[in-house]
Protein backbone atom coordinates (compact mmCIF):
# COMPACT_ATOMS: atom_id res chain seq x y z
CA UNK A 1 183.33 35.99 -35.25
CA UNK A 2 183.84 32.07 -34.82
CA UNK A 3 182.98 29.03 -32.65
CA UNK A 4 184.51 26.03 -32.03
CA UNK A 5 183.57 22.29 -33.25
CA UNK A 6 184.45 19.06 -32.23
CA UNK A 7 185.06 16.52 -35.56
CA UNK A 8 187.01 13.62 -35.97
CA UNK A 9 190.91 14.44 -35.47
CA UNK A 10 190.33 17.18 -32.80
CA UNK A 11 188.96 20.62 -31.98
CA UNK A 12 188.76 22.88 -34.62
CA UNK A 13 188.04 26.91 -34.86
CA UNK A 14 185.77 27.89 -37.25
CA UNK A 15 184.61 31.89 -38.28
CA UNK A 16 183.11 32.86 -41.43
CA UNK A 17 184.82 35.48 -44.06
CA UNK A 18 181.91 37.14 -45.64
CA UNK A 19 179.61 34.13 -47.07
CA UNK A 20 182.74 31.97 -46.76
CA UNK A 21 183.03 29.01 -43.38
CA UNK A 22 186.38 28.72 -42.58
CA UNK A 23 188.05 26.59 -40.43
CA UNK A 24 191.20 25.77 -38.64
CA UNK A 25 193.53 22.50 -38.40
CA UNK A 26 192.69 20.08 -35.68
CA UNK A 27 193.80 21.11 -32.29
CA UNK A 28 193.98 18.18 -29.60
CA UNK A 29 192.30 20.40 -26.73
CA UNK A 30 189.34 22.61 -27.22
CA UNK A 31 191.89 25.58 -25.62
CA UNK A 32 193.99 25.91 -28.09
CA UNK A 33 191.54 26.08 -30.95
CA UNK A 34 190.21 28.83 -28.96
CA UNK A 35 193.22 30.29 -28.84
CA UNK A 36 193.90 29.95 -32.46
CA UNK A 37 189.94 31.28 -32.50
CA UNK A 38 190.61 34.74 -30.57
CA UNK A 39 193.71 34.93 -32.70
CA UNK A 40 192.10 34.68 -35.75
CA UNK A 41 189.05 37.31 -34.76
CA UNK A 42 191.53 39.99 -33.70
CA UNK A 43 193.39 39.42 -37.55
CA UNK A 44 189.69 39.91 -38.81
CA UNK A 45 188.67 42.52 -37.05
CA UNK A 46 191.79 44.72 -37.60
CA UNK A 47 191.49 44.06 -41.44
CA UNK A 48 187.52 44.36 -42.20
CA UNK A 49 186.27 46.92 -39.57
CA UNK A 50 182.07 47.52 -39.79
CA UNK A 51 180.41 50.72 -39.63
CA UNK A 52 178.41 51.91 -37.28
CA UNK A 53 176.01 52.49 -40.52
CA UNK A 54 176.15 48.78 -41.16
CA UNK A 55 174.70 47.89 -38.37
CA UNK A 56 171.61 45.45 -37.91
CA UNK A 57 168.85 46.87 -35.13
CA UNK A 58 168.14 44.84 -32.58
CA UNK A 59 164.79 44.62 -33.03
CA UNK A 60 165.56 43.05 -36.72
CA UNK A 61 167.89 40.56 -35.65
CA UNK A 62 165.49 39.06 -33.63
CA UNK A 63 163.04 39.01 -35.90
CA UNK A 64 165.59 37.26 -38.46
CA UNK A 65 166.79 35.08 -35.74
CA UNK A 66 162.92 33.46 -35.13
CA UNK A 67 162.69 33.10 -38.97
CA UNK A 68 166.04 31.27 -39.17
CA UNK A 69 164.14 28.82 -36.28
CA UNK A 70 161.50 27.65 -38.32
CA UNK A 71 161.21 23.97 -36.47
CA UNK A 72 160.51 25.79 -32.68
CA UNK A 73 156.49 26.02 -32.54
CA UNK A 74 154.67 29.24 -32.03
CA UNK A 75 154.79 29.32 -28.32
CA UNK A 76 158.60 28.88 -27.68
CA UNK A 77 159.00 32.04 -30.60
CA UNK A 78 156.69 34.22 -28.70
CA UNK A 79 158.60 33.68 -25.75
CA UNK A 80 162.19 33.93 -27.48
CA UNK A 81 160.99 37.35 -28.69
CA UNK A 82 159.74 38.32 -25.22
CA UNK A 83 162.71 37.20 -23.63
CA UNK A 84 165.12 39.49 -26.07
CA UNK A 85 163.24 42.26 -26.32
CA UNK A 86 163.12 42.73 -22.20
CA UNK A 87 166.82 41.78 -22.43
CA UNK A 88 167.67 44.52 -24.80
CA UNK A 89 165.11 46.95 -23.08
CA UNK A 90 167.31 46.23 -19.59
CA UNK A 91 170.93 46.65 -21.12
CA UNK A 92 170.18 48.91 -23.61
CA UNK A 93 171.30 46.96 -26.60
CA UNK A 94 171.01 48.02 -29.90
CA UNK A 95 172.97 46.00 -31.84
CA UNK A 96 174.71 42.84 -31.83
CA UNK A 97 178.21 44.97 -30.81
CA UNK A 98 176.59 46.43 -27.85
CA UNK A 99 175.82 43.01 -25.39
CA UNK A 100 179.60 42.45 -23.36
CA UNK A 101 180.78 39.26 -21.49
CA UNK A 102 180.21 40.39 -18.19
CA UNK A 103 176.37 41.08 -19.51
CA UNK A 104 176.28 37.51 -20.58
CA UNK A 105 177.88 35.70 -17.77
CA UNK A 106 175.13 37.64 -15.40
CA UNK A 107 172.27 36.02 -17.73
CA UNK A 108 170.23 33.07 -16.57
CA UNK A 109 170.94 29.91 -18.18
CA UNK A 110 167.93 30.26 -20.73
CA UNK A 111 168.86 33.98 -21.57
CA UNK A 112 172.41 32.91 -22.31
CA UNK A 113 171.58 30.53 -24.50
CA UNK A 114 169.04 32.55 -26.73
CA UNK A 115 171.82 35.59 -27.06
CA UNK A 116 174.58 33.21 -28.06
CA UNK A 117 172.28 31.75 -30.15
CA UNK A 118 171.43 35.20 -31.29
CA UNK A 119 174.71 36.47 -31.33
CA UNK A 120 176.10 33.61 -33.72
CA UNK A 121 173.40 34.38 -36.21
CA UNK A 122 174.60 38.17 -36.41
CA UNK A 123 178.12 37.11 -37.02
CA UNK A 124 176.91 35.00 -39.93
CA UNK A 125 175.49 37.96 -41.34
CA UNK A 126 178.46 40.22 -40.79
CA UNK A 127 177.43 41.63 -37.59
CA UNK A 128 180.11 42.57 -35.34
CA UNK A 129 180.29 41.07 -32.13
CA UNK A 130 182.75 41.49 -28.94
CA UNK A 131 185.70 38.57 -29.09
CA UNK A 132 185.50 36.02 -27.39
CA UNK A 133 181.63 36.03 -26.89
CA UNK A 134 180.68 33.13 -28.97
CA UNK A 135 182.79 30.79 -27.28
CA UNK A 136 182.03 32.10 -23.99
CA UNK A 137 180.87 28.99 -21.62
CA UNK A 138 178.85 30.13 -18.80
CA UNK A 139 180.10 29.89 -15.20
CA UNK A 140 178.68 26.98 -13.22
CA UNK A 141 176.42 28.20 -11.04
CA UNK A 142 176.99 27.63 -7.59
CA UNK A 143 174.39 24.64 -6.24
CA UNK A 144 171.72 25.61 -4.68
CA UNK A 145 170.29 23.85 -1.43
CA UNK A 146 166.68 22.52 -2.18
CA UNK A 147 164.24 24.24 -0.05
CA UNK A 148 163.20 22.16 3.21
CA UNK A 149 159.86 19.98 2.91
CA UNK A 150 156.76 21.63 4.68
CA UNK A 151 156.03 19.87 7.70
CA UNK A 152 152.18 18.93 8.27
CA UNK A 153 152.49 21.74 11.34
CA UNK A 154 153.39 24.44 8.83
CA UNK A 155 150.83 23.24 6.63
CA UNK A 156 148.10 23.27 8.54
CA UNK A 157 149.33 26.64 9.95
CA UNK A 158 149.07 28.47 6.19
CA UNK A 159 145.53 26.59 6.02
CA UNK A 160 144.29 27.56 8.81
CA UNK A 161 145.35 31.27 8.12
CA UNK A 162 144.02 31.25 4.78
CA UNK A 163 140.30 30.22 6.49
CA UNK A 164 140.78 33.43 8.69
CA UNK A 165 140.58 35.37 5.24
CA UNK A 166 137.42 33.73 4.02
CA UNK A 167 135.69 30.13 4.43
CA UNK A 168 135.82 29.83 0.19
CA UNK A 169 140.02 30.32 0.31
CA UNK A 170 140.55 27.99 3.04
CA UNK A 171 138.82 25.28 1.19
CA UNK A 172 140.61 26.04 -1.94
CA UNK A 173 143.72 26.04 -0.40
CA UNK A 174 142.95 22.78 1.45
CA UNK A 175 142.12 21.25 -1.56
CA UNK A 176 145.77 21.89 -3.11
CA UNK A 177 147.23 21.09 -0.04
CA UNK A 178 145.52 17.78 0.83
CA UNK A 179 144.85 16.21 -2.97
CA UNK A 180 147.13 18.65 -5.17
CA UNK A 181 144.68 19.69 -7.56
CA UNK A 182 145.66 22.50 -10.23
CA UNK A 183 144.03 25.84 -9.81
CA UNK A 184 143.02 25.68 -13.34
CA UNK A 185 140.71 22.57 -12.36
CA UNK A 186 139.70 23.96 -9.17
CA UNK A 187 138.98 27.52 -9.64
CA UNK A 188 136.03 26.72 -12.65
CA UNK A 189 134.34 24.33 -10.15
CA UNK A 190 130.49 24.68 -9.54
CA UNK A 191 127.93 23.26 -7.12
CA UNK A 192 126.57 20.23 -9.74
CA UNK A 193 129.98 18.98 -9.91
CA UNK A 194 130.24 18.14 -6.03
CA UNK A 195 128.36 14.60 -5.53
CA UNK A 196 128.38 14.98 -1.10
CA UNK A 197 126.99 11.17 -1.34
CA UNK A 198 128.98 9.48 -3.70
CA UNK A 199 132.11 11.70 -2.42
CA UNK A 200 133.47 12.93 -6.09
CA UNK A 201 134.48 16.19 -7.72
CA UNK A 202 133.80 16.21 -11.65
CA UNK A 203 136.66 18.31 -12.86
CA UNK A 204 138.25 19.93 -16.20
CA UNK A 205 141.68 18.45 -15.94
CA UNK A 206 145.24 20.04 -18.18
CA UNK A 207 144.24 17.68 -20.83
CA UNK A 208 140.78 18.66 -21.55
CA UNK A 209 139.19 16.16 -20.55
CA UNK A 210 136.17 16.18 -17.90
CA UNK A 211 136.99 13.39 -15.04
CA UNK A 212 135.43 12.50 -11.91
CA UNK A 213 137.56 12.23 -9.12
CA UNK A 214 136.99 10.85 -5.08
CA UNK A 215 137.75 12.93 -2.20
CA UNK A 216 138.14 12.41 1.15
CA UNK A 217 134.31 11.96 3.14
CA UNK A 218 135.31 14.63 5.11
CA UNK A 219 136.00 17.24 2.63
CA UNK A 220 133.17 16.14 0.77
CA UNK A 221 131.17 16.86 3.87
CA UNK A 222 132.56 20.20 4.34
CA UNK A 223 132.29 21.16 0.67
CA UNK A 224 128.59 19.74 0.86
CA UNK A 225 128.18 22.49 3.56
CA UNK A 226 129.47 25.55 2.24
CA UNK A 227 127.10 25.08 -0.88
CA UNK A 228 124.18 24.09 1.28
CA UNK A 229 122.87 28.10 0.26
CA UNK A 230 124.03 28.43 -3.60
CA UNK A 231 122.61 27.30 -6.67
CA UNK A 232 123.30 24.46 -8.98
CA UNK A 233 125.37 26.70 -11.38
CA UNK A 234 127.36 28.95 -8.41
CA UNK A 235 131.08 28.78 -8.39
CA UNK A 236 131.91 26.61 -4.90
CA UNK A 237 135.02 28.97 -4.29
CA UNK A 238 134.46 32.77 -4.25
CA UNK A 239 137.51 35.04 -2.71
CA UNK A 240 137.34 37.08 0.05
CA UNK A 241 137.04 39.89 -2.41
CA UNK A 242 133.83 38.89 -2.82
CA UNK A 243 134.11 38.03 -6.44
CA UNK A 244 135.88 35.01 -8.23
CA UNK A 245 139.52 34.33 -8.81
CA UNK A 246 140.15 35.73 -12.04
CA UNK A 247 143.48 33.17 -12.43
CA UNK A 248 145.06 30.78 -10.89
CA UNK A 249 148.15 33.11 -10.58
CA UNK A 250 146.21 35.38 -8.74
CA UNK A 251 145.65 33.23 -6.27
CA UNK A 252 149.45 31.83 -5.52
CA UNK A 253 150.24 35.64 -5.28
CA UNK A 254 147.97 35.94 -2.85
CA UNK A 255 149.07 33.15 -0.88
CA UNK A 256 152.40 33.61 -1.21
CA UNK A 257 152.04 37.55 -0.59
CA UNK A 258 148.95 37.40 2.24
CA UNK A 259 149.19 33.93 3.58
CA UNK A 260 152.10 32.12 3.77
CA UNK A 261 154.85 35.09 3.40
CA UNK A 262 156.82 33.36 1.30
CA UNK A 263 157.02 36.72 -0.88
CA UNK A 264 159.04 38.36 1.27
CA UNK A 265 161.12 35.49 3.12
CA UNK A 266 161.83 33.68 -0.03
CA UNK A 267 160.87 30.03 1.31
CA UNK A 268 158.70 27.72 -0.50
CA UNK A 269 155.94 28.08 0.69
CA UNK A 270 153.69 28.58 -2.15
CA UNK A 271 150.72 26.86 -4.14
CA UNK A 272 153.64 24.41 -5.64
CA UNK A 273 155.08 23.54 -2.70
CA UNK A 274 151.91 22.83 -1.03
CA UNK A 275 150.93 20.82 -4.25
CA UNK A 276 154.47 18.67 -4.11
CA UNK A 277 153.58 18.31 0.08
CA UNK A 278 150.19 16.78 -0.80
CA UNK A 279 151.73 14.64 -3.56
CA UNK A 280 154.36 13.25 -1.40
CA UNK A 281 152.21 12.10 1.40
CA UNK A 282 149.74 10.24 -1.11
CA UNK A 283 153.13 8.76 -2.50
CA UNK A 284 153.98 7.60 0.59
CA UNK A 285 150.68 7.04 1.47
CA UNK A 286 149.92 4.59 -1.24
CA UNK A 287 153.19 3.86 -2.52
CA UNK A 288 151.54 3.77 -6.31
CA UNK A 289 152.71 6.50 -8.62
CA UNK A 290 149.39 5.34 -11.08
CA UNK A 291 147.02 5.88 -8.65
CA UNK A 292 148.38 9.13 -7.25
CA UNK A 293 148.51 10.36 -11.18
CA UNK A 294 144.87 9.20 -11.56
CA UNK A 295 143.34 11.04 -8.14
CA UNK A 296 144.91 14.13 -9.41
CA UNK A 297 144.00 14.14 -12.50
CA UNK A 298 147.78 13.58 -14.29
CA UNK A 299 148.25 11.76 -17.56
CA UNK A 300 151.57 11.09 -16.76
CA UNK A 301 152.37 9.37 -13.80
CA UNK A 302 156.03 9.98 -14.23
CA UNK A 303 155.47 13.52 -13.27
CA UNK A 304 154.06 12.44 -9.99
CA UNK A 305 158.06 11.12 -8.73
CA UNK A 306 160.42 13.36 -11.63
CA UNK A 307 158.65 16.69 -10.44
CA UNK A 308 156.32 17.00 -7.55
CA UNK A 309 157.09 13.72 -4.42
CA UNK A 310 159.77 14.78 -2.67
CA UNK A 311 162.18 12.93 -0.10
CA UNK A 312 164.12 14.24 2.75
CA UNK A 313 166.67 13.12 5.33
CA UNK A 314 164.25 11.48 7.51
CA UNK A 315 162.75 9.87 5.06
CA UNK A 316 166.06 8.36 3.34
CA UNK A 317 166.82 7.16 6.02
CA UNK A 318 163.31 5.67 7.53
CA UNK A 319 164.12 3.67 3.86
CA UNK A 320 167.19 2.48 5.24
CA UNK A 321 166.40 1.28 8.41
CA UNK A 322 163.29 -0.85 7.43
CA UNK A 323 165.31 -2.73 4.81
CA UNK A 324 166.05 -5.86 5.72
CA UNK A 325 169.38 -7.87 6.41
CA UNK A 326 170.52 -9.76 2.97
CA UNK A 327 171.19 -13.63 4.32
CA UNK A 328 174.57 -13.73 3.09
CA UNK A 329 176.16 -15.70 5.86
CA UNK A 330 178.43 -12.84 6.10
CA UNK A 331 178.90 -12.04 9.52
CA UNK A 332 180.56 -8.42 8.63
CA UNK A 333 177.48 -7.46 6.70
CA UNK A 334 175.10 -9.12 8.83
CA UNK A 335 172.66 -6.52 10.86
């Protein structure tokens, strides 16, 4: 089984013959050295036919796979190995000769690129492995339209039907939806870290670190309220379970499955969205990324426009319209 490569001169095909990399001559397109590829794997694979007997498991391949990817931390292993153990649970793969291209083209892009990555490192060990599939590219996807932006109706619709479950989740979920807090920060909060008269939340933020924050006078007056009854070292959001949140995650499903139906209509409406709604109206609102990074407790502030503000039609072209004429002297371009 082979690949192709791209060097100086052209596109070449290259396979391995036991311990032995071979290659091809140059090719000017990358088509014909796959041609010259599937030619060359159907020669091989008529003359040097594997056993059954000789086969790798599955479950070994992987493991020799993550110990051939020594530079990938801990993490990113542990969820390699996840990810191709469920795969080979799903198709039933055994071996490296049992995944087909149809199974691969139906992959998401990070699947595909583990088992061809997978895949390559069986043929170097003499595994055998359908032609064709290591030179397989992946069909584009067709585009996806982004979801629409939540409107501040819709918003304060999943609010308000969040404080119908329970005073402690509406709060919560006002706080995402109005400051775009994480969950991990919120969820730990307790009654000393609310100061009602200096209007602040002291808060564990993703980095560790313990910050204190402003909020809005009157969420601070409502928060103030709802711990009016509960002790220094209460929790200031229960559920209406009548226990903590035992995860963040729990939450979101809950909102997404109980409040907001996204679940089942497949909009996004969920904690993120309602985190990237509150971002982009303190965007807008400010026009700062900095300060927007430093009220929600973000190291980055490039995060705050690469990942969670968002922009829409209206807004485009609001930009557009307040922009104003360039003094050219040009009376074609002149507004």
């Amino acid at each position: 089984m082979g690949w192709t490569e791209r060097r100086s001169g052209g596109w070449r095909a290259c396979w391995r013959e036991g311990t032995r990399r071979c290659s091809s001559v140059a090719f000017p397109s990358q088509a014909l050295a796959k041609a010259e590829l599937r030619q060359r794997e159907t020669i091989l694979a008529a003359q040097s036919p594997v056993s059954r007997s000789a086969l790798i498991p599955w479950a070994e391949l992987v493991q020799r796979f993550m110990a051939s990817r020594s530079g990938t931390t801990e993490g990113h292993q542990k969820q390699a190995r996840t990810m191709l153990g469920r795969l080979a649970i799903t198709h039933g793969w055994q071996s490296a000769a049992d995944p087909t291209v149809a199974q691969l083209r139906a992959l998401k892009a990070g699947e595909y690129r583990h088992v061809r990555a997978l895949l390559r490192e069986a043929a170097i060990l003499g595994q055998p492995v359908a032609p064709g599939l290591l030179i397989l590219r992946r069909r584009r996807e067709r585009a996806h339209s982004a979801p629409a932006m939540l409107t501040d109706a819709r918003v304060a619709a999943i609010v308000a039907k969040a404080y119908r479950w329970s005073r402690d989740d509406g709060l919560l979920l006002d706080l995402v939806a109005t400051y775009g807090h994480r969950l991990s920060s919120l969820l730990p909060l307790k009654v000393r870290d609310l100061d009602a008269v200096a209007g602040t939340l002291t808060m564990h933020v993703k980095s560790g670190d313990v910050v204190r924050r402003p909020i809005l006078p009157a969420t601070a007056a409502a928060l103030a309220k709802h711990c009016k009854k509960k002790k220094p070292d209460d929790l200031i959001f229960s559920s209406h379970l009548g226990r903590p949140w035992r995860c963040g995650n729990e939450f979101s499903s809950w909102v997404q499955h109980s409040v907001s139906g996204s679940k089942a209509t497949g909009a996004g409406e969920g904690v993120v969205a309602l985190r990237k709604y509150a971002t982009t109206r303190l965007y807008r609102a400010c026009g700062d990324a900095k300060t927007v990074a430093e009220i929600q407790g973000r190291r980055t502030p490039s995060l705050v426009l690469t990942i969670y503000a968002q922009t829409d039609d209206a807004a485009m072209r609001g930009a557009l319209a307040a922009l104003p004429p360039i003094a050219n002297g040009n009376p074609k371009t002149a507004h």
